[in-house]
PDB file of N, CA and C in Angstrom:
ATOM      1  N   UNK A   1     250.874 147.699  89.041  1.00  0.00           N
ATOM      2  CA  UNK A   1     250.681 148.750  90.016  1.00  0.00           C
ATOM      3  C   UNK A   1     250.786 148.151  91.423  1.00  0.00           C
ATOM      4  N   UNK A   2     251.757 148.991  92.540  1.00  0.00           N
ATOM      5  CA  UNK A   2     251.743 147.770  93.111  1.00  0.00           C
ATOM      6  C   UNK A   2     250.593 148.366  94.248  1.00  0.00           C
ATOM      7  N   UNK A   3     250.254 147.537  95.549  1.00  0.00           N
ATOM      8  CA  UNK A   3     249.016 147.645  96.734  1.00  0.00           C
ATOM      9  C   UNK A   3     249.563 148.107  97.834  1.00  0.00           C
ATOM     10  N   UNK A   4     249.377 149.020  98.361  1.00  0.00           N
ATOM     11  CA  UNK A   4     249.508 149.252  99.411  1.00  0.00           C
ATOM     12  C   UNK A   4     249.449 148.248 100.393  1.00  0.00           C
ATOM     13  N   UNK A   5     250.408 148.601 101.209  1.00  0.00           N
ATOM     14  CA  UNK A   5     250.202 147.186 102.485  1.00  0.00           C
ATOM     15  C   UNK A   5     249.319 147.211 103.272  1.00  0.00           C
ATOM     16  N   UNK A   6     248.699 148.282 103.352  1.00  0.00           N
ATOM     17  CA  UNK A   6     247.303 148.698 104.514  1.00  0.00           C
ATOM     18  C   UNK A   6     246.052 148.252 104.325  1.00  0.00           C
ATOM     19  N   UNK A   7     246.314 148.151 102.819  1.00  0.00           N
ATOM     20  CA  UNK A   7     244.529 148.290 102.567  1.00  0.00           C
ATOM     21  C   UNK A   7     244.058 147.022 103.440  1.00  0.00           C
ATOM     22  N   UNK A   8     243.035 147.466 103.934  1.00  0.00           N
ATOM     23  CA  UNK A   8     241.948 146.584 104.819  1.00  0.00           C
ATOM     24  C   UNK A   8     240.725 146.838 104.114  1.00  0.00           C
ATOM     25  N   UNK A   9     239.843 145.397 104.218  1.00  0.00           N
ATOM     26  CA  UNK A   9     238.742 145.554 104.126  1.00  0.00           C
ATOM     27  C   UNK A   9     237.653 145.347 105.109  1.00  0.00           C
ATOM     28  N   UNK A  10     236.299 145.880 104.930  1.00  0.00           N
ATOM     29  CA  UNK A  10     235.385 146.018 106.034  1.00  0.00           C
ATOM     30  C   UNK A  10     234.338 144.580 105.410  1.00  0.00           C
ATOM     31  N   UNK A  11     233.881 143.539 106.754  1.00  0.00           N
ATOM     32  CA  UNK A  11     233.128 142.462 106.588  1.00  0.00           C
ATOM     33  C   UNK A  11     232.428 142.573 107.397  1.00  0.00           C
ATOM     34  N   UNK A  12     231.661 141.746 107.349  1.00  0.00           N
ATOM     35  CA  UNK A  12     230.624 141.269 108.577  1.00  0.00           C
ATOM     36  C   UNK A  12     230.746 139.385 108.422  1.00  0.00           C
ATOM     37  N   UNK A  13     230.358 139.238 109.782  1.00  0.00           N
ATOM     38  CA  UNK A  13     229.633 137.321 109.579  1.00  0.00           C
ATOM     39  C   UNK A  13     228.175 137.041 109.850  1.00  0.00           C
ATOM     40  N   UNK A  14     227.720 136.604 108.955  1.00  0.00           N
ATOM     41  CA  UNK A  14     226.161 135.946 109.162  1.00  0.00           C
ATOM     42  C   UNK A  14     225.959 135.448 109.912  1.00  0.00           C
ATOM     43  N   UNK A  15     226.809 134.446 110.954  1.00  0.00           N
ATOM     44  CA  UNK A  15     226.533 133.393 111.678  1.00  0.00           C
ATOM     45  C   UNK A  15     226.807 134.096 113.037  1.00  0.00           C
ATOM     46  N   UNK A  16     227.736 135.108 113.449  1.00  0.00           N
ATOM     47  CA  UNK A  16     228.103 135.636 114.546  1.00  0.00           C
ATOM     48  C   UNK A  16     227.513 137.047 114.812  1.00  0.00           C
ATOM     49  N   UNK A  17     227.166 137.631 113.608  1.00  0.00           N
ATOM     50  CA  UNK A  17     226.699 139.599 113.203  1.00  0.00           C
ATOM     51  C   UNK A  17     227.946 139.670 113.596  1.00  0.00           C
ATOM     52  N   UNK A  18     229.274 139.621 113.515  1.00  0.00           N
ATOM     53  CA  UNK A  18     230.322 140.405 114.077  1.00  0.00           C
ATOM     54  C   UNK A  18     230.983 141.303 112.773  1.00  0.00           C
ATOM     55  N   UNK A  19     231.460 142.446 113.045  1.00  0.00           N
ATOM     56  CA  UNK A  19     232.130 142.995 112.138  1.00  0.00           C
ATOM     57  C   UNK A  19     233.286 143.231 112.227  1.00  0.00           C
ATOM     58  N   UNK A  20     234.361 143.455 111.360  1.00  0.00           N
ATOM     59  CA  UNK A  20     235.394 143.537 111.552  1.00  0.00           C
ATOM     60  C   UNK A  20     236.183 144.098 110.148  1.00  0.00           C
ATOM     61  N   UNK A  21     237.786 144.078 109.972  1.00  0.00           N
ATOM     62  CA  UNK A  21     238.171 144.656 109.086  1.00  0.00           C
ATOM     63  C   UNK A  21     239.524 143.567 108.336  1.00  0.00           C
ATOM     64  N   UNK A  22     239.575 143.099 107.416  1.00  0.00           N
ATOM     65  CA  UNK A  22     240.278 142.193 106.844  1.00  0.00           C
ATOM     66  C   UNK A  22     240.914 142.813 106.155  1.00  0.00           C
ATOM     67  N   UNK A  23     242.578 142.295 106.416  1.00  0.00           N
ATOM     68  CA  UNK A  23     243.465 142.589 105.395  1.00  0.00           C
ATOM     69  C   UNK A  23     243.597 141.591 104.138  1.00  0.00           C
ATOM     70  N   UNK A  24     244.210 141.744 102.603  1.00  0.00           N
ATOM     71  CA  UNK A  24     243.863 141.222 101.602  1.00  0.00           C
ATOM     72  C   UNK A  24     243.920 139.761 101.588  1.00  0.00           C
ATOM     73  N   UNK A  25     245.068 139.531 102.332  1.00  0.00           N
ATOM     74  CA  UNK A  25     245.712 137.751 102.816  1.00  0.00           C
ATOM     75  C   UNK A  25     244.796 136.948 103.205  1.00  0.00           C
ATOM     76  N   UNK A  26     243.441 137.969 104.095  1.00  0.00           N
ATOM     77  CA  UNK A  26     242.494 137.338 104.501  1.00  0.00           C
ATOM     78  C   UNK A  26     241.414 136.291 103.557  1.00  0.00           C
ATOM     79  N   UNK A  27     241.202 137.322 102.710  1.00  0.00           N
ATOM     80  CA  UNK A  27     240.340 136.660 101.272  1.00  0.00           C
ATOM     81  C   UNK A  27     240.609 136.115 100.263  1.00  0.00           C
ATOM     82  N   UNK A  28     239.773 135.544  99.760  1.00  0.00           N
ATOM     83  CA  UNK A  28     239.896 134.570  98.455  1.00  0.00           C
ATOM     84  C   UNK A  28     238.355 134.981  97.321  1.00  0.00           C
ATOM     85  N   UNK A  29     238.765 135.352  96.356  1.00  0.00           N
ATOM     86  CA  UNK A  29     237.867 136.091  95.489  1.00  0.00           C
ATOM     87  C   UNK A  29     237.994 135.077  94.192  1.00  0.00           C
ATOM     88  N   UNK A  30     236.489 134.097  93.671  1.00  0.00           N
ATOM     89  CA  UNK A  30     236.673 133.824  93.114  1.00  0.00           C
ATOM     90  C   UNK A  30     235.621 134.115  91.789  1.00  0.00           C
ATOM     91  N   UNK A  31     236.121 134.026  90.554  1.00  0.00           N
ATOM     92  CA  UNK A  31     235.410 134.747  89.405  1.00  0.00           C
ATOM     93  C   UNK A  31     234.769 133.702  88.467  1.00  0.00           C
ATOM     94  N   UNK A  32     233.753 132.691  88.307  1.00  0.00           N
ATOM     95  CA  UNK A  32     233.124 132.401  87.236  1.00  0.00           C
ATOM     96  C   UNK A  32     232.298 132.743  86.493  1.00  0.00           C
ATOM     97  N   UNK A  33     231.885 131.788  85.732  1.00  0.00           N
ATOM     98  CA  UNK A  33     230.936 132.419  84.502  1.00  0.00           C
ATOM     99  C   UNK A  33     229.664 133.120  84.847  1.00  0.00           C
ATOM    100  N   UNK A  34     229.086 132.833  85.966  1.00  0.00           N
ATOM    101  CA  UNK A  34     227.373 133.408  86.393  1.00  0.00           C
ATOM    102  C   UNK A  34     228.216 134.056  87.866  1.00  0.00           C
ATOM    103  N   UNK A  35     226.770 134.714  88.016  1.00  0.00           N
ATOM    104  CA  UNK A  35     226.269 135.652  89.459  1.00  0.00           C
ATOM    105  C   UNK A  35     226.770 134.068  90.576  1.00  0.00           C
ATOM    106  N   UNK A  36     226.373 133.183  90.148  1.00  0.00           N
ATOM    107  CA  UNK A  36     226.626 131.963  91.414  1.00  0.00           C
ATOM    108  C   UNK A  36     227.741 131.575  91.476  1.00  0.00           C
ATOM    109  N   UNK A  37     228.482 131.661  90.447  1.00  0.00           N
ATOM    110  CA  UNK A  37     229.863 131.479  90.692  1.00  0.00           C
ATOM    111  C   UNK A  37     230.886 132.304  91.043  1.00  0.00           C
ATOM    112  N   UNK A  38     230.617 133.789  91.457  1.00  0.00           N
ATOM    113  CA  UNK A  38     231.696 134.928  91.325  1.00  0.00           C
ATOM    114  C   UNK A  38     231.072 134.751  92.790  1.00  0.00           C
ATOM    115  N   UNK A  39     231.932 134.990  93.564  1.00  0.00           N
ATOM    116  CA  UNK A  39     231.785 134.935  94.880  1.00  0.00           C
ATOM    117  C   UNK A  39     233.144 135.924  95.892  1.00  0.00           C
ATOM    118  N   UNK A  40     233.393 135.487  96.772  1.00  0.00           N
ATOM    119  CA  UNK A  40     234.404 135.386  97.846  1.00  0.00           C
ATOM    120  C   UNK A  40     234.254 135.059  99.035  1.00  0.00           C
ATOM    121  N   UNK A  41     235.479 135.083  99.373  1.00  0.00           N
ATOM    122  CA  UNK A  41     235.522 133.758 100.917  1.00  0.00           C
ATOM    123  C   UNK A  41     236.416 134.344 101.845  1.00  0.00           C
ATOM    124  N   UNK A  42     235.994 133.934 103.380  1.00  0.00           N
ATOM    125  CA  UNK A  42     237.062 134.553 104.245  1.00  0.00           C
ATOM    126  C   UNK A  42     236.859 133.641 105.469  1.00  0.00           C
ATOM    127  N   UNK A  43     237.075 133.438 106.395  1.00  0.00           N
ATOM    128  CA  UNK A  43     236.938 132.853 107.686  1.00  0.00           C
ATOM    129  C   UNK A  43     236.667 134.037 108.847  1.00  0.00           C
ATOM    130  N   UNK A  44     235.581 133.736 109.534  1.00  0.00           N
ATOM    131  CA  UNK A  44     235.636 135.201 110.627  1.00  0.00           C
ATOM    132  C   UNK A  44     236.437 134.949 111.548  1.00  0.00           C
ATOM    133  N   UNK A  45     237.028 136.177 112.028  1.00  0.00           N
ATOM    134  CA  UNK A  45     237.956 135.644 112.710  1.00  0.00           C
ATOM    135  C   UNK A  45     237.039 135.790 114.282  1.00  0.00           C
ATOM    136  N   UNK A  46     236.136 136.346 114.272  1.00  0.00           N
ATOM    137  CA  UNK A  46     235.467 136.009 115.737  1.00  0.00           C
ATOM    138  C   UNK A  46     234.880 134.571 116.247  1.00  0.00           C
ATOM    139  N   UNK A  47     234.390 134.133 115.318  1.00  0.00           N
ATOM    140  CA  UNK A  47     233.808 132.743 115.563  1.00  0.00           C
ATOM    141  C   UNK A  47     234.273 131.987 114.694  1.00  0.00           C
ATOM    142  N   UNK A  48     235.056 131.575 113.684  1.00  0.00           N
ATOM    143  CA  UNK A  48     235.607 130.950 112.741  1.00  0.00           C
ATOM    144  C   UNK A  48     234.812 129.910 112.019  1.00  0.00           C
ATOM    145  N   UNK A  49     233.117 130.944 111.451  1.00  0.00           N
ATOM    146  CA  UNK A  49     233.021 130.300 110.387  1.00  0.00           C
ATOM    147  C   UNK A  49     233.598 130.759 109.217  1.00  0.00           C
ATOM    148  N   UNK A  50     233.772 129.912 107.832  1.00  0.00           N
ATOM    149  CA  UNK A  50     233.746 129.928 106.691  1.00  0.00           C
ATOM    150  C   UNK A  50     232.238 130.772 106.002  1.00  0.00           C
ATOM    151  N   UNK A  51     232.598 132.239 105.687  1.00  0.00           N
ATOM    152  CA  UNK A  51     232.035 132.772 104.830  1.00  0.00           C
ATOM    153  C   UNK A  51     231.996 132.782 103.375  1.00  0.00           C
ATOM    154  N   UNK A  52     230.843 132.615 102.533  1.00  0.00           N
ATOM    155  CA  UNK A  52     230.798 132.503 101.705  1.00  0.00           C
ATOM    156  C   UNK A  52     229.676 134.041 101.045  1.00  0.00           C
ATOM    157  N   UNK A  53     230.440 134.932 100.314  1.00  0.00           N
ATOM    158  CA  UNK A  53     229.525 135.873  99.690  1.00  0.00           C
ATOM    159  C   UNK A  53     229.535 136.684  98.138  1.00  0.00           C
ATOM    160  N   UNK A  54     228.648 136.585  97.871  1.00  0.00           N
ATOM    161  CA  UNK A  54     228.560 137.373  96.264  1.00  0.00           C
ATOM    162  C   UNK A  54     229.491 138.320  96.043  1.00  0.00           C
ATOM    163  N   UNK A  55     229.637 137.880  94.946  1.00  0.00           N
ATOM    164  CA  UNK A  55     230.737 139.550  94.204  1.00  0.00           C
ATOM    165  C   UNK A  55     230.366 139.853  93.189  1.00  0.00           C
ATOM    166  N   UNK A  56     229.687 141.284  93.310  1.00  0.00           N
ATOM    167  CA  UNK A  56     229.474 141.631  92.140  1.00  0.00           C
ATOM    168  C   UNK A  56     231.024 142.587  90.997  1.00  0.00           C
ATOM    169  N   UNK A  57     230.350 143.480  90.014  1.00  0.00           N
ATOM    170  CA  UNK A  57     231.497 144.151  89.623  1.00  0.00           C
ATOM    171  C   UNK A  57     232.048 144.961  90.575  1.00  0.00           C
ATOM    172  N   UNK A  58     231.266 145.734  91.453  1.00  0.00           N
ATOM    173  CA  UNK A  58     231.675 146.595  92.284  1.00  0.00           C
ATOM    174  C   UNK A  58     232.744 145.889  93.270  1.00  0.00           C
ATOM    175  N   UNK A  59     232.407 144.803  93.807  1.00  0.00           N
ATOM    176  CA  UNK A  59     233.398 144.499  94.784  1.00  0.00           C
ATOM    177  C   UNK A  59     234.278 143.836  94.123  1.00  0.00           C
ATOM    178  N   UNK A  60     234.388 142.990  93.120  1.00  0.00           N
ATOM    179  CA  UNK A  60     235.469 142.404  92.080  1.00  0.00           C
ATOM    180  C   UNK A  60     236.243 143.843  92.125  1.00  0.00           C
ATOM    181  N   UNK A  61     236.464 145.119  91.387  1.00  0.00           N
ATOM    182  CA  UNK A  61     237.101 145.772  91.284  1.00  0.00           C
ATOM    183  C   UNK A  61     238.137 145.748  92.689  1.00  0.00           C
ATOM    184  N   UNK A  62     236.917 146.333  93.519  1.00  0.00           N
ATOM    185  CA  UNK A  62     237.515 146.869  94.566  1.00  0.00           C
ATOM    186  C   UNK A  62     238.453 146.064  95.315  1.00  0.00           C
ATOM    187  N   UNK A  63     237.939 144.411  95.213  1.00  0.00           N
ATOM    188  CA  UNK A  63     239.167 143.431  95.991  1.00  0.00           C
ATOM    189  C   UNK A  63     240.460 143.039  95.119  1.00  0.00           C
ATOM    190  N   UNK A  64     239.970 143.168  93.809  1.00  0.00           N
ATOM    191  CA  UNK A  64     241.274 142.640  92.897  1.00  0.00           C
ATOM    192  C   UNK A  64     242.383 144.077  93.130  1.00  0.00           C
ATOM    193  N   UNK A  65     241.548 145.243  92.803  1.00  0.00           N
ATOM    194  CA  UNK A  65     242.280 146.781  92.898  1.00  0.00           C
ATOM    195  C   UNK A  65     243.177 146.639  94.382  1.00  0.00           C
ATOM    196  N   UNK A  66     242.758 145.915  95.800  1.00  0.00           N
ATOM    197  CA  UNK A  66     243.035 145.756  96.984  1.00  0.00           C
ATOM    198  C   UNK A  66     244.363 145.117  97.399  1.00  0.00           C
ATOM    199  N   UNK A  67     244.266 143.852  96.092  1.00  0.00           N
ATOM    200  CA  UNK A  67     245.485 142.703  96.338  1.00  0.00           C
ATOM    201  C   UNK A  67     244.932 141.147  97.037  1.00  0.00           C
ATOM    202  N   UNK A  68     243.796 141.299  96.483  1.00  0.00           N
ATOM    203  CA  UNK A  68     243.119 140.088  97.079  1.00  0.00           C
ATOM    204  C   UNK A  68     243.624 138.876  96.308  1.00  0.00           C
ATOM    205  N   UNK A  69     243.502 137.965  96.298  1.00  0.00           N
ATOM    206  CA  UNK A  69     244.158 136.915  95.761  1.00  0.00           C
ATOM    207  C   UNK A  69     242.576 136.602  94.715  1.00  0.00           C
ATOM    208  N   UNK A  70     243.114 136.011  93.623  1.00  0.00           N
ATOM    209  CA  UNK A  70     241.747 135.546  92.560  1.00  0.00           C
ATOM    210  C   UNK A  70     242.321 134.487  92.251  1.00  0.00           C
ATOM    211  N   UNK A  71     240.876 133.822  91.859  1.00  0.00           N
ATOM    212  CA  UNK A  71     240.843 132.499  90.954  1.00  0.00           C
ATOM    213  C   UNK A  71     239.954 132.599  89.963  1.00  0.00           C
ATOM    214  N   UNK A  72     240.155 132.738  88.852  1.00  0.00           N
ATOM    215  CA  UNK A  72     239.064 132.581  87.818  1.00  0.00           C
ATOM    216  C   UNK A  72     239.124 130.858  87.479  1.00  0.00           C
ATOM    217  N   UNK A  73     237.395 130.543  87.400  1.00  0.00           N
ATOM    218  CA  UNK A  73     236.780 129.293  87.605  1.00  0.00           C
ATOM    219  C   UNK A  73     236.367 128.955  85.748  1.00  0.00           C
ATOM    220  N   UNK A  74     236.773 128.180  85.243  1.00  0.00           N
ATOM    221  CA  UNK A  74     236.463 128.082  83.979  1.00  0.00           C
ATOM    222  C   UNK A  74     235.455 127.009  83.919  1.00  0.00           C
ATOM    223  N   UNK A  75     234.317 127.005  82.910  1.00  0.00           N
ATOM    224  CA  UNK A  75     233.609 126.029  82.331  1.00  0.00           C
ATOM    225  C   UNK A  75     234.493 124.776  81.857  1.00  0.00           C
ATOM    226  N   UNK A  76     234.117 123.822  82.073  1.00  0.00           N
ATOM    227  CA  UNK A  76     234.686 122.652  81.198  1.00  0.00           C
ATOM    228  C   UNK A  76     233.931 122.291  79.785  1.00  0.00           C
ATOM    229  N   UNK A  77     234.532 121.946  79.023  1.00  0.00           N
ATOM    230  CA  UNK A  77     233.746 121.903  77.931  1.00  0.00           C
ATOM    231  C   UNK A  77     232.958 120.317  77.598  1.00  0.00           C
TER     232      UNK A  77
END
């Protein structure tokens, strides 16, 4: 199915409170086995820290559905 080129998403940064709206290129969504490992990542673009934040199912859908880029993180055995 393919993504629309528009979709943006809405963030905030912890370190700045700034908000803003990211297109998919922006993020990096990654999926492991626990709550601590499913995450995603972006850089703000106001102050350029490195964000780091939870993903649950709700936002997994919504960023993979978006065109976000994924990495699923595997256990080693």
């Amino acid at each position: 199915m393919p993504v629309p080129a528009a979709v943006r998403f809405r963030a905030a940064c912890p370190d700045c409170r700034g908000r803003f709206e990211l297109a998919a290129g922006a993020l990096r969504l990654a999926i492991g086995a626990s709550r601590r490992t499913t995450f995603y990542t972006f850089t703000c673009p106001q102050c350029a820290a490195p964000v780091r934040k939870p993903a649950g199912e709700r936002i997994i859908e919504l960023l993979t559905g978006g065109g976000v880029r994924t990495l699923r993180l595997h256990a080693t055995p």
